[in-house]
C-alpha atoms as a PDB file:
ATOM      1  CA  UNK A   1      78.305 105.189 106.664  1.00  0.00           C
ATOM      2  CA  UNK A   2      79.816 102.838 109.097  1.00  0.00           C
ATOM      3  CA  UNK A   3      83.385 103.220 107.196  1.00  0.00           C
ATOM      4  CA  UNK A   4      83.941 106.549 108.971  1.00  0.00           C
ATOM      5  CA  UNK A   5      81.688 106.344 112.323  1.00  0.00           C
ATOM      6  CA  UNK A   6      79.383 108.507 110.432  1.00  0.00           C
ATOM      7  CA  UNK A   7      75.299 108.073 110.431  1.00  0.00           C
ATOM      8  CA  UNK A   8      72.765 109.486 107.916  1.00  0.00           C
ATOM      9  CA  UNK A   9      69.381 109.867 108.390  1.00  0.00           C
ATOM     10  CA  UNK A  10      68.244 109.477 104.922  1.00  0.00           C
ATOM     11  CA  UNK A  11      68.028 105.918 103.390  1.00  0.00           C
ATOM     12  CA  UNK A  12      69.604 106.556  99.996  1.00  0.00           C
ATOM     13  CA  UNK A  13      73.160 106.491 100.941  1.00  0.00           C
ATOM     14  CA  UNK A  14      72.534 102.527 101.840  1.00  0.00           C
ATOM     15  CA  UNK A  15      70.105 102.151  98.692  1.00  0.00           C
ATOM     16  CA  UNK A  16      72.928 103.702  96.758  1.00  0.00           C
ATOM     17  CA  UNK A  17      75.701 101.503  98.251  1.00  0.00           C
ATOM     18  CA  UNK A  18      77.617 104.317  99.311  1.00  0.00           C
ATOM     19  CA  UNK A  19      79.818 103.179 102.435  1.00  0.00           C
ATOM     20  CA  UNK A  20      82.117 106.288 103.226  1.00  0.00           C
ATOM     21  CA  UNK A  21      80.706 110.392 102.818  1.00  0.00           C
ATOM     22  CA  UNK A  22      82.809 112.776 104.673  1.00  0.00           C
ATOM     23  CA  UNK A  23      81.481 115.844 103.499  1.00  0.00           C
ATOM     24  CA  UNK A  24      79.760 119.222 104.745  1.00  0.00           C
ATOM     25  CA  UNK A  25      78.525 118.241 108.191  1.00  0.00           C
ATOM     26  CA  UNK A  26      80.677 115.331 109.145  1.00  0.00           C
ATOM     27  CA  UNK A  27      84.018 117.423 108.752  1.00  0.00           C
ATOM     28  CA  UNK A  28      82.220 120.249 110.806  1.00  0.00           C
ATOM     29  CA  UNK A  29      80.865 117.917 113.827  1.00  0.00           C
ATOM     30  CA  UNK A  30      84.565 116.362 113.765  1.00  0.00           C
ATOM     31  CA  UNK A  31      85.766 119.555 114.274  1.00  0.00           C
ATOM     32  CA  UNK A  32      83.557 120.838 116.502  1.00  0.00           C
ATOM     33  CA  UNK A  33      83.703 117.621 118.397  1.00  0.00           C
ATOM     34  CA  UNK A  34      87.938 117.857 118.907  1.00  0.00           C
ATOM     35  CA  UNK A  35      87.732 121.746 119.842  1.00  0.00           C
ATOM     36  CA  UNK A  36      85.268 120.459 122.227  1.00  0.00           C
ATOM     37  CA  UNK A  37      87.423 117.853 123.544  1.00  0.00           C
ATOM     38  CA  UNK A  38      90.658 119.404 123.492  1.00  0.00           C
ATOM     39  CA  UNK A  39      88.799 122.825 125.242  1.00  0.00           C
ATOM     40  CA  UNK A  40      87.290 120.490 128.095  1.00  0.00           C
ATOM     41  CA  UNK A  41      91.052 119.726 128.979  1.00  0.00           C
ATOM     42  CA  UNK A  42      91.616 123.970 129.484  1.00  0.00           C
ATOM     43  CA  UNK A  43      91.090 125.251 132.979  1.00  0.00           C
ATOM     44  CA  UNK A  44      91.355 128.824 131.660  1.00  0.00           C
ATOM     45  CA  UNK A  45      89.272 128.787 128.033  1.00  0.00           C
ATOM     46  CA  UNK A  46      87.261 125.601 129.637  1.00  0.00           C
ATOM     47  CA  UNK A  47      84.555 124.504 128.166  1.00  0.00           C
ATOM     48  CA  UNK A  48      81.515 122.540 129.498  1.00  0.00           C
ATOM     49  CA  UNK A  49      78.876 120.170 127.685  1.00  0.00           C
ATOM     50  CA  UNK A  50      75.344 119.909 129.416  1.00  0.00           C
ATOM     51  CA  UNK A  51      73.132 116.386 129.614  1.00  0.00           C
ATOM     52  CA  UNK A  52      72.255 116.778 126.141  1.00  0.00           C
ATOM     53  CA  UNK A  53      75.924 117.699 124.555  1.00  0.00           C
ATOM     54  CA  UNK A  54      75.438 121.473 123.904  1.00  0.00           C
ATOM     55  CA  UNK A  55      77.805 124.370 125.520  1.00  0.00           C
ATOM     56  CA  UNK A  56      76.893 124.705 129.116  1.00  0.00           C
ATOM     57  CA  UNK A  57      76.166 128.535 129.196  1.00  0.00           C
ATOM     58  CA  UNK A  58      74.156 130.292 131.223  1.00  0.00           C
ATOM     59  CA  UNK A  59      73.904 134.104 133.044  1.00  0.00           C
ATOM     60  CA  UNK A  60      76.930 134.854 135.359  1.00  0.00           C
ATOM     61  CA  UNK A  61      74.805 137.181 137.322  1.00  0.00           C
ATOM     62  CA  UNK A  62      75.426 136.768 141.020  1.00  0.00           C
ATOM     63  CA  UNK A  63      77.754 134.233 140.568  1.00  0.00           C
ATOM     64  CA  UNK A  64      81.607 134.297 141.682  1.00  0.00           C
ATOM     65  CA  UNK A  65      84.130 135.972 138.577  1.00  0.00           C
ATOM     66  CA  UNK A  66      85.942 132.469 138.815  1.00  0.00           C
ATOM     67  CA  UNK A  67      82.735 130.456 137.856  1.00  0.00           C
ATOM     68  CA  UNK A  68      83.383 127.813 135.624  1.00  0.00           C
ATOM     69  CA  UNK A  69      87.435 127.583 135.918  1.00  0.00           C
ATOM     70  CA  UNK A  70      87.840 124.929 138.527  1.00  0.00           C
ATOM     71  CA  UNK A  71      84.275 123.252 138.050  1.00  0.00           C
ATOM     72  CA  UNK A  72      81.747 122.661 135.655  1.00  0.00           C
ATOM     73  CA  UNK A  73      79.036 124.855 137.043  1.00  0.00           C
ATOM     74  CA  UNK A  74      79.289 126.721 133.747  1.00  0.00           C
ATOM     75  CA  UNK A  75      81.705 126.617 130.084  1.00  0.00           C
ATOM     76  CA  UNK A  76      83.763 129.562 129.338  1.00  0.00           C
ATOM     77  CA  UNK A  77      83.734 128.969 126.321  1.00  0.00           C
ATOM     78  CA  UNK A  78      81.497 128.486 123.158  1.00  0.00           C
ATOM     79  CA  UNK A  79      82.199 125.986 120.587  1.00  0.00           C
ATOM     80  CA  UNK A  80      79.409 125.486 117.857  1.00  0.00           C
ATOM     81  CA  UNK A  81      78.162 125.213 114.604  1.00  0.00           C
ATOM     82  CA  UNK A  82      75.698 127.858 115.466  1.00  0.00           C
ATOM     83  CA  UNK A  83      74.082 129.672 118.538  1.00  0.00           C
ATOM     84  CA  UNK A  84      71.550 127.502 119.956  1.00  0.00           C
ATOM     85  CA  UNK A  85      69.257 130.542 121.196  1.00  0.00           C
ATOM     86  CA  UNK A  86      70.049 134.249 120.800  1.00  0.00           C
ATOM     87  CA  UNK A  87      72.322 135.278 123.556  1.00  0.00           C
ATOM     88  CA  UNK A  88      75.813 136.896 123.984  1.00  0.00           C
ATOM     89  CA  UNK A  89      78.185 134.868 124.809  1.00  0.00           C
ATOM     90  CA  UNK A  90      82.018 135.327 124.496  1.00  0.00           C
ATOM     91  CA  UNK A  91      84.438 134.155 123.750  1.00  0.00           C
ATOM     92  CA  UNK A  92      82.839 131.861 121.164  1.00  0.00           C
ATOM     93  CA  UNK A  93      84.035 129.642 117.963  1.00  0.00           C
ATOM     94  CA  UNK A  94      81.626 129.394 115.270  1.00  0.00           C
ATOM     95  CA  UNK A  95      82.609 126.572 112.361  1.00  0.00           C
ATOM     96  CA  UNK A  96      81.496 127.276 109.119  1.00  0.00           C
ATOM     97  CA  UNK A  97      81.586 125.178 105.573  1.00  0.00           C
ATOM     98  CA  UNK A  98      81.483 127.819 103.030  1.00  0.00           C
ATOM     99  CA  UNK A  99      82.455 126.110 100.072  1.00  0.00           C
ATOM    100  CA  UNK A 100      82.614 122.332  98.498  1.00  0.00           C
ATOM    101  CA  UNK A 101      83.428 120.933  95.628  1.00  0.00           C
ATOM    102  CA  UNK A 102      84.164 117.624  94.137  1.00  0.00           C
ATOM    103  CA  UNK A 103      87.176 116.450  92.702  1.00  0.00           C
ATOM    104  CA  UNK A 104      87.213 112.958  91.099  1.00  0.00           C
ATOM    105  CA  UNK A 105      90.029 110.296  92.055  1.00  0.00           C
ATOM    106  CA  UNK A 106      90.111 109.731  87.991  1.00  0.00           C
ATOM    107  CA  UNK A 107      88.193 110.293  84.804  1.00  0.00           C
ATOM    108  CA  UNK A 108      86.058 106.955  85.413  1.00  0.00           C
ATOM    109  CA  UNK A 109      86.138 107.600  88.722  1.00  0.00           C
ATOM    110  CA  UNK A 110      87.684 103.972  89.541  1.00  0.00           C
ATOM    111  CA  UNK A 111      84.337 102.344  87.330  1.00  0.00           C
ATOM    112  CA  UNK A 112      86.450  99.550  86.755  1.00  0.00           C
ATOM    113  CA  UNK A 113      87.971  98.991  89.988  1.00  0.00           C
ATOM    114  CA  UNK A 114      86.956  95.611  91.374  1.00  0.00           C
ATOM    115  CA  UNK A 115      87.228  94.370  95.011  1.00  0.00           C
ATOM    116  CA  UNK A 116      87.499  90.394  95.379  1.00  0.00           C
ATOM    117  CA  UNK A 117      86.045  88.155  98.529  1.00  0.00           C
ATOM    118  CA  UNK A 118      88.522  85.238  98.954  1.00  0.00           C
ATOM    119  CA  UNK A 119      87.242  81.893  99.203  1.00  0.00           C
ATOM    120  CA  UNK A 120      88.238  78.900 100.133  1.00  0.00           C
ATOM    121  CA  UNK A 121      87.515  75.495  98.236  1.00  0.00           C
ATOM    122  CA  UNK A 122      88.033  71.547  99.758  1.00  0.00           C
ATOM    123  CA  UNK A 123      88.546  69.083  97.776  1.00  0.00           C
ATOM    124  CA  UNK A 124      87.040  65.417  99.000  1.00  0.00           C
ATOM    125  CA  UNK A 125      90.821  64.698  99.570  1.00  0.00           C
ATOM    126  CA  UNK A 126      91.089  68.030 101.706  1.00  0.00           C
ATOM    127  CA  UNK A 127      93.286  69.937  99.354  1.00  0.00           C
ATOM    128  CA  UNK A 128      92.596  73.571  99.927  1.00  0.00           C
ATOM    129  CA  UNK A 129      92.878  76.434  97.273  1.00  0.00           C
ATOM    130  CA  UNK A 130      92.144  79.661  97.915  1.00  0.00           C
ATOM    131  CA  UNK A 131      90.242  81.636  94.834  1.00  0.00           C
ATOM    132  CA  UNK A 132      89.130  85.264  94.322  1.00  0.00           C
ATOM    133  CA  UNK A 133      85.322  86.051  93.512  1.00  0.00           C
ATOM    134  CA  UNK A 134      84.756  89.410  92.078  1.00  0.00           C
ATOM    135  CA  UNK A 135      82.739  90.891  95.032  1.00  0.00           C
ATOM    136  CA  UNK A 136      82.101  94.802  94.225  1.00  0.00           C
ATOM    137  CA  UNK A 137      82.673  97.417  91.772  1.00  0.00           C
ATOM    138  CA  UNK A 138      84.406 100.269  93.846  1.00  0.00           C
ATOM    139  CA  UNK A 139      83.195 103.588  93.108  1.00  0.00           C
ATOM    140  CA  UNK A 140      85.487 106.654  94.342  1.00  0.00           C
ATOM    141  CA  UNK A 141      86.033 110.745  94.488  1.00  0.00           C
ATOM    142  CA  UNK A 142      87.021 113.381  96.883  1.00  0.00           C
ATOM    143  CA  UNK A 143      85.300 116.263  98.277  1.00  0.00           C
ATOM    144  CA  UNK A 144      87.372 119.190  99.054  1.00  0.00           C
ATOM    145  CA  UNK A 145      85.847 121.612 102.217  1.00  0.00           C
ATOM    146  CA  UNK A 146      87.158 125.070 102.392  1.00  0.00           C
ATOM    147  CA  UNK A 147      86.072 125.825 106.079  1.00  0.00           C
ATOM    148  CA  UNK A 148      86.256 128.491 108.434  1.00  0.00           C
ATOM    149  CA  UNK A 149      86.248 129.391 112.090  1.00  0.00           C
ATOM    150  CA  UNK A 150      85.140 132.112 113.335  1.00  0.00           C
ATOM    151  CA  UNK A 151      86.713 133.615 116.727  1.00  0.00           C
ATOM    152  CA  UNK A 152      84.852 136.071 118.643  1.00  0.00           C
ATOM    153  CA  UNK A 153      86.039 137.429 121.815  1.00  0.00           C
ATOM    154  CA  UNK A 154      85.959 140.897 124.476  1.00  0.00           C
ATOM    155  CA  UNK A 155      89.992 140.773 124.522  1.00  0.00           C
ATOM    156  CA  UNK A 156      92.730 141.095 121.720  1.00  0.00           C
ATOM    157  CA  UNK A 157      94.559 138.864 123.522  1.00  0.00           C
ATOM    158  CA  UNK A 158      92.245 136.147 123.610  1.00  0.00           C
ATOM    159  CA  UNK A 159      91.230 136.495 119.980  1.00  0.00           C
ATOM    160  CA  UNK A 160      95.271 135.537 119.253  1.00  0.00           C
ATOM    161  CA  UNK A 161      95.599 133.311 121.738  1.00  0.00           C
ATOM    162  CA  UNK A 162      92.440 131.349 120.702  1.00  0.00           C
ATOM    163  CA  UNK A 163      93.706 131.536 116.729  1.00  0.00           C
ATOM    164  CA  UNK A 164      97.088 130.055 117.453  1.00  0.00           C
ATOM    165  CA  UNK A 165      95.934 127.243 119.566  1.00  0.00           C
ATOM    166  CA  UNK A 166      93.005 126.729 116.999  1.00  0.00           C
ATOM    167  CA  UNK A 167      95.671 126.446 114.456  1.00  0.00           C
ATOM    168  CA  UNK A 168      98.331 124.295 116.536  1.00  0.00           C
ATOM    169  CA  UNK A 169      95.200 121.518 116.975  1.00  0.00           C
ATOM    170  CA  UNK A 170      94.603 121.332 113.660  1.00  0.00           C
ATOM    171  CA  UNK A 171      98.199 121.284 112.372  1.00  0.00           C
ATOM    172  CA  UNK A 172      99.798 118.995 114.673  1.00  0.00           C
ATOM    173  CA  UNK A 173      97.797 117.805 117.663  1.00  0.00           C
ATOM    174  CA  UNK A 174      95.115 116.427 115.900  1.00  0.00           C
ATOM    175  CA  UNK A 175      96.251 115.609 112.353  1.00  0.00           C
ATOM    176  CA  UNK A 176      96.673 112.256 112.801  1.00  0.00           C
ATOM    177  CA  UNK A 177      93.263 111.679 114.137  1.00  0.00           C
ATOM    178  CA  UNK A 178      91.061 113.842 111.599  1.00  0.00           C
ATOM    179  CA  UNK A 179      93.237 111.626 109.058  1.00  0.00           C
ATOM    180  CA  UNK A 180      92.332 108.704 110.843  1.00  0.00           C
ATOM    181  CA  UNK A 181      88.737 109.898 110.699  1.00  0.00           C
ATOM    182  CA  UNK A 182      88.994 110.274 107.049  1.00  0.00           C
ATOM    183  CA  UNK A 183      89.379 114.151 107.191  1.00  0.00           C
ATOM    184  CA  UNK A 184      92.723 115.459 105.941  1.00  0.00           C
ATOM    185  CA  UNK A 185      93.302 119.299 106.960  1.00  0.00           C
ATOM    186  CA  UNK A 186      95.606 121.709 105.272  1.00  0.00           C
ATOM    187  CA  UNK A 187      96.490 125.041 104.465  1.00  0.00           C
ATOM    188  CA  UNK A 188      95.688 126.475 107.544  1.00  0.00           C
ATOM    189  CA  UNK A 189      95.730 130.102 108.070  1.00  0.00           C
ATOM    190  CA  UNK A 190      94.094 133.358 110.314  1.00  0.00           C
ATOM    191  CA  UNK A 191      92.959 136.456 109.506  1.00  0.00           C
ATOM    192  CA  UNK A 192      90.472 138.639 109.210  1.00  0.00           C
ATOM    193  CA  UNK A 193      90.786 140.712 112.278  1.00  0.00           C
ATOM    194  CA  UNK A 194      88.781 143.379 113.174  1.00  0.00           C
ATOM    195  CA  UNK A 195      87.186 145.336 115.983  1.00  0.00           C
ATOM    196  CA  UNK A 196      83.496 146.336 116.152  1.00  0.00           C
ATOM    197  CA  UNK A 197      80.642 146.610 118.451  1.00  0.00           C
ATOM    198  CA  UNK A 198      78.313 143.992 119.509  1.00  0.00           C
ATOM    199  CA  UNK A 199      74.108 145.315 119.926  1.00  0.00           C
ATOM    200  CA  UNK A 200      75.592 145.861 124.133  1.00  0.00           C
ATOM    201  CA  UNK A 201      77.959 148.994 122.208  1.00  0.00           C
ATOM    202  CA  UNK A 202      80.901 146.870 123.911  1.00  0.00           C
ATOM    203  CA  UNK A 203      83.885 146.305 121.867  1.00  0.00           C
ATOM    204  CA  UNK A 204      83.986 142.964 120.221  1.00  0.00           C
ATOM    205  CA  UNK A 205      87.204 141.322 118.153  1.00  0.00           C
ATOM    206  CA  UNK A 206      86.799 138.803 115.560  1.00  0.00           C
ATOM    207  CA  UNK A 207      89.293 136.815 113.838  1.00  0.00           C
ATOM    208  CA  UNK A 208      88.916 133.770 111.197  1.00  0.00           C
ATOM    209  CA  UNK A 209      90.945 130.760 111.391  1.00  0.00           C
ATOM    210  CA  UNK A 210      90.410 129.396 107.792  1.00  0.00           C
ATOM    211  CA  UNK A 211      91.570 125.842 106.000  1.00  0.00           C
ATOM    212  CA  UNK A 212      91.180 123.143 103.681  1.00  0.00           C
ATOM    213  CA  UNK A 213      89.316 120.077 104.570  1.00  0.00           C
ATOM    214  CA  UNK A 214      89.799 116.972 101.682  1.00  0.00           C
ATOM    215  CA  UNK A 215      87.573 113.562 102.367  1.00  0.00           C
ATOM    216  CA  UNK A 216      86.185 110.896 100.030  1.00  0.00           C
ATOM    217  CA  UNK A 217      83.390 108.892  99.253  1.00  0.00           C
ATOM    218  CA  UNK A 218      83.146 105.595  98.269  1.00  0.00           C
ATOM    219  CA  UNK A 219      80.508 103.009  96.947  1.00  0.00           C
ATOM    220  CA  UNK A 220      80.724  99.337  96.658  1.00  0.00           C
ATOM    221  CA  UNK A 221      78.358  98.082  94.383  1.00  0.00           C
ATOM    222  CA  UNK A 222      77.882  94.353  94.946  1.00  0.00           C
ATOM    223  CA  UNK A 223      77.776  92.386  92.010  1.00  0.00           C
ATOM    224  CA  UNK A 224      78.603  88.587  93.569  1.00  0.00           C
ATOM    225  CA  UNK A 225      75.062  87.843  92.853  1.00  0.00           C
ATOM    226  CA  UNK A 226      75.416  88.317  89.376  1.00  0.00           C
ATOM    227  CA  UNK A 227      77.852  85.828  89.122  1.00  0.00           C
ATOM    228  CA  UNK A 228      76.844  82.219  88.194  1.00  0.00           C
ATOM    229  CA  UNK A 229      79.529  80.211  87.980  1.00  0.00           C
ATOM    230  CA  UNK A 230      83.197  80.211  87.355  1.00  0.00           C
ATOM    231  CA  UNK A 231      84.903  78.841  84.044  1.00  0.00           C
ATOM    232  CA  UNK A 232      88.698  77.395  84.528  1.00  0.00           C
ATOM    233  CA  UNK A 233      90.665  76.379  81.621  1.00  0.00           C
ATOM    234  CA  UNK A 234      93.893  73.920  81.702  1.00  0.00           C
ATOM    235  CA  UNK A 235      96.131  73.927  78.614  1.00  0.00           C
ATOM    236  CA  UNK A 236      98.907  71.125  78.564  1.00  0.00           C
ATOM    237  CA  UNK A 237     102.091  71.209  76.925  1.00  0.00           C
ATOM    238  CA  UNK A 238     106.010  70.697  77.117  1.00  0.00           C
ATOM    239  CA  UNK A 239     106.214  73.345  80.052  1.00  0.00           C
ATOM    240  CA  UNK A 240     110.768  72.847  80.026  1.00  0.00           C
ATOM    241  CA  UNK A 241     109.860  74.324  76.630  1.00  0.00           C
ATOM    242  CA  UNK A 242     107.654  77.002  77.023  1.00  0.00           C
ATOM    243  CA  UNK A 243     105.600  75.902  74.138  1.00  0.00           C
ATOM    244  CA  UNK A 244     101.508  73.971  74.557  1.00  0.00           C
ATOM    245  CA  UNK A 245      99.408  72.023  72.635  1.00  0.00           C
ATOM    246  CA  UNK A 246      96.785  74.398  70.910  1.00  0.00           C
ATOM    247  CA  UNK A 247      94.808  71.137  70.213  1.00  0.00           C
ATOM    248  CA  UNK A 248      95.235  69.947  72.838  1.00  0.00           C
ATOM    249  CA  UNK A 249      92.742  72.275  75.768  1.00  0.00           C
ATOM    250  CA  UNK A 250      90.647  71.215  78.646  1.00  0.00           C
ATOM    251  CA  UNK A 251      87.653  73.057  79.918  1.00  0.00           C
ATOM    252  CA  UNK A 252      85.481  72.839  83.349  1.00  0.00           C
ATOM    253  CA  UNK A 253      83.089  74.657  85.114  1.00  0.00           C
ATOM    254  CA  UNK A 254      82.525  75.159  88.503  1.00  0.00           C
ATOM    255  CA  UNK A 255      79.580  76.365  90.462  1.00  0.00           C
ATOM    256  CA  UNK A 256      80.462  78.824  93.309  1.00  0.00           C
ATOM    257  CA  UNK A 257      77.851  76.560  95.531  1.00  0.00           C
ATOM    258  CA  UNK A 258      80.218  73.642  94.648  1.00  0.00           C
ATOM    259  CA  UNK A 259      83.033  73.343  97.488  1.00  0.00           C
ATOM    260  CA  UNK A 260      84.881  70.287  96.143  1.00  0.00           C
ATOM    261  CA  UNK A 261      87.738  70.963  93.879  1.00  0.00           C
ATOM    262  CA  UNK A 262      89.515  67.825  91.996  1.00  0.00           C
ATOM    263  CA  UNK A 263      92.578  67.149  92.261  1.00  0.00           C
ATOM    264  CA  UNK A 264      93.005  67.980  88.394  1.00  0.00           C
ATOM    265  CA  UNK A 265      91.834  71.479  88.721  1.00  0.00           C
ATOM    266  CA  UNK A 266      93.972  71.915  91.969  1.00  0.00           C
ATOM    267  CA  UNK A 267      97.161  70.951  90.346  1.00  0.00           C
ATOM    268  CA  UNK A 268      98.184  67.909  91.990  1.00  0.00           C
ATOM    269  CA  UNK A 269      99.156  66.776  88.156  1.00  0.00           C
ATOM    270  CA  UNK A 270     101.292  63.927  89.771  1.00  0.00           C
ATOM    271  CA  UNK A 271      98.359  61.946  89.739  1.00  0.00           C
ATOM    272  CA  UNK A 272      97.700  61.569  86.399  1.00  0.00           C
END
């Protein structure tokens, strides 16, 4: 899935020919990966990555109330997929797929599409012509992501405050660069706010930043190996009046392994 940055564990996607998948977990680890970059930038909601990439979290106890603001002894925030180990943690943003569907490019789904390799043939007088070779068949759709985002925090305040700059990053900030990434983001909204109590009987306020995520896949199925040669046809005629010879037709064949074009099949028809 080198089309996109993206890498699959599985073998079928390359067995398949499929070069471009951005669907389910690669829109969720792009946006994971941006909250996590544009966060890191905060010095108030500042978050921290350990050796291995997770959150950097660990007990305040003991420590100073400024802890983690101006360094990275700690984040102070957590930005995930899902909690890595059972602990409470605030505030935190959870990103969720919750539903995908797929929504094809056309009714073939571009089966008859073709993508051409150029090529270039020498003749033995070094004329060059360049010629296109049928290459792949390109194979397209789009998978459309409604995702969500879930904002937990011990403050009102910071529950807005973290929605509207959730929603400014993926609006404007960063759309050019999930579209760049193959991830196009829209109708973006918030809601969902409540107030309840966490297992501690402290208050807790939750929000949900929610939007559409649209991607593609693609496969390119090679089919230059099913090709064994190349058949050109020349038809001669009174070209100043439009009208040829039907009797009068020439035909060739050329192998793809063959590099030398004549001059006849070039066009240099000022020879003859």
């Amino acid at each position: 899935m080198l089309s996109t940055g993206s890498f699959e564990r599985s073998d079928l996607f390359e067995i398949h020919n499929f070069v471009q998948n951005t669907q389910l977990s690669y829109p969720k680890e792009m946006i994971i990966g941006i909250l996590r970059q544009e966060f890191s930038k905060d010095s108030y909601y500042h978050f921290v990555a350990d050796e291995w990439g997770f959150p950097k979290i660990k007990s305040l106890e003991n420590t100073p109330t400024d802890t983690g603001y101006h360094d990275d002894n700690t984040s102070r925030i957590f930005i995930g997929e899902a909690y890595r180990f059972d602990v409470v943690f605030y505030p935190a943003l959870i990103v969720k797929s919750t539903t995908t569907r797929s929504v094809p490019l056309s009714i073939n789904r571009n089966k008859y599409c073709i993508e051409y390799d150029k090529i270039l043939f020498t003749d033995g007088y070094g004329n060059e012509k360049w010629k296109y070779i049928p290459a792949y068949f390109d194979l397209a759709g789009v998978f459309e992501d409604k995702m969500e985002i879930e904002v937990f925090s011990r403050d009102i305040r910071d529950r807005d405050s973290l929605c509207s700059i959730i929603m400014m990053l993926l609006q404007d900030v960063r759309f050019e660069s999930l579209r760049n990434a193959g991830i196009l983001v829209s109708n973006i909204s918030a809601g969902g706010y409540s107030e309840t109590e966490d297992r501690e009987q402290e208050k807790l306020y939750k929000a949900t930043v929610s939007f559409d995520s649209r991607g593609e896949w693609r496969r390119l199925i090679p089919i230059k190996s099913t090709i064994d040669h190349i058949s050109l046809c020349v038809e001669f005629g009174n070209v100043s009046t439009g009208v040829t010879d039907p009797n009068f037709e020439l035909n060739t064949e050329v192998n793809l392994t063959d590099q030398t074009f004549s001059d006849f099949i070039l066009g240099n028809m000022d020879k003859f």
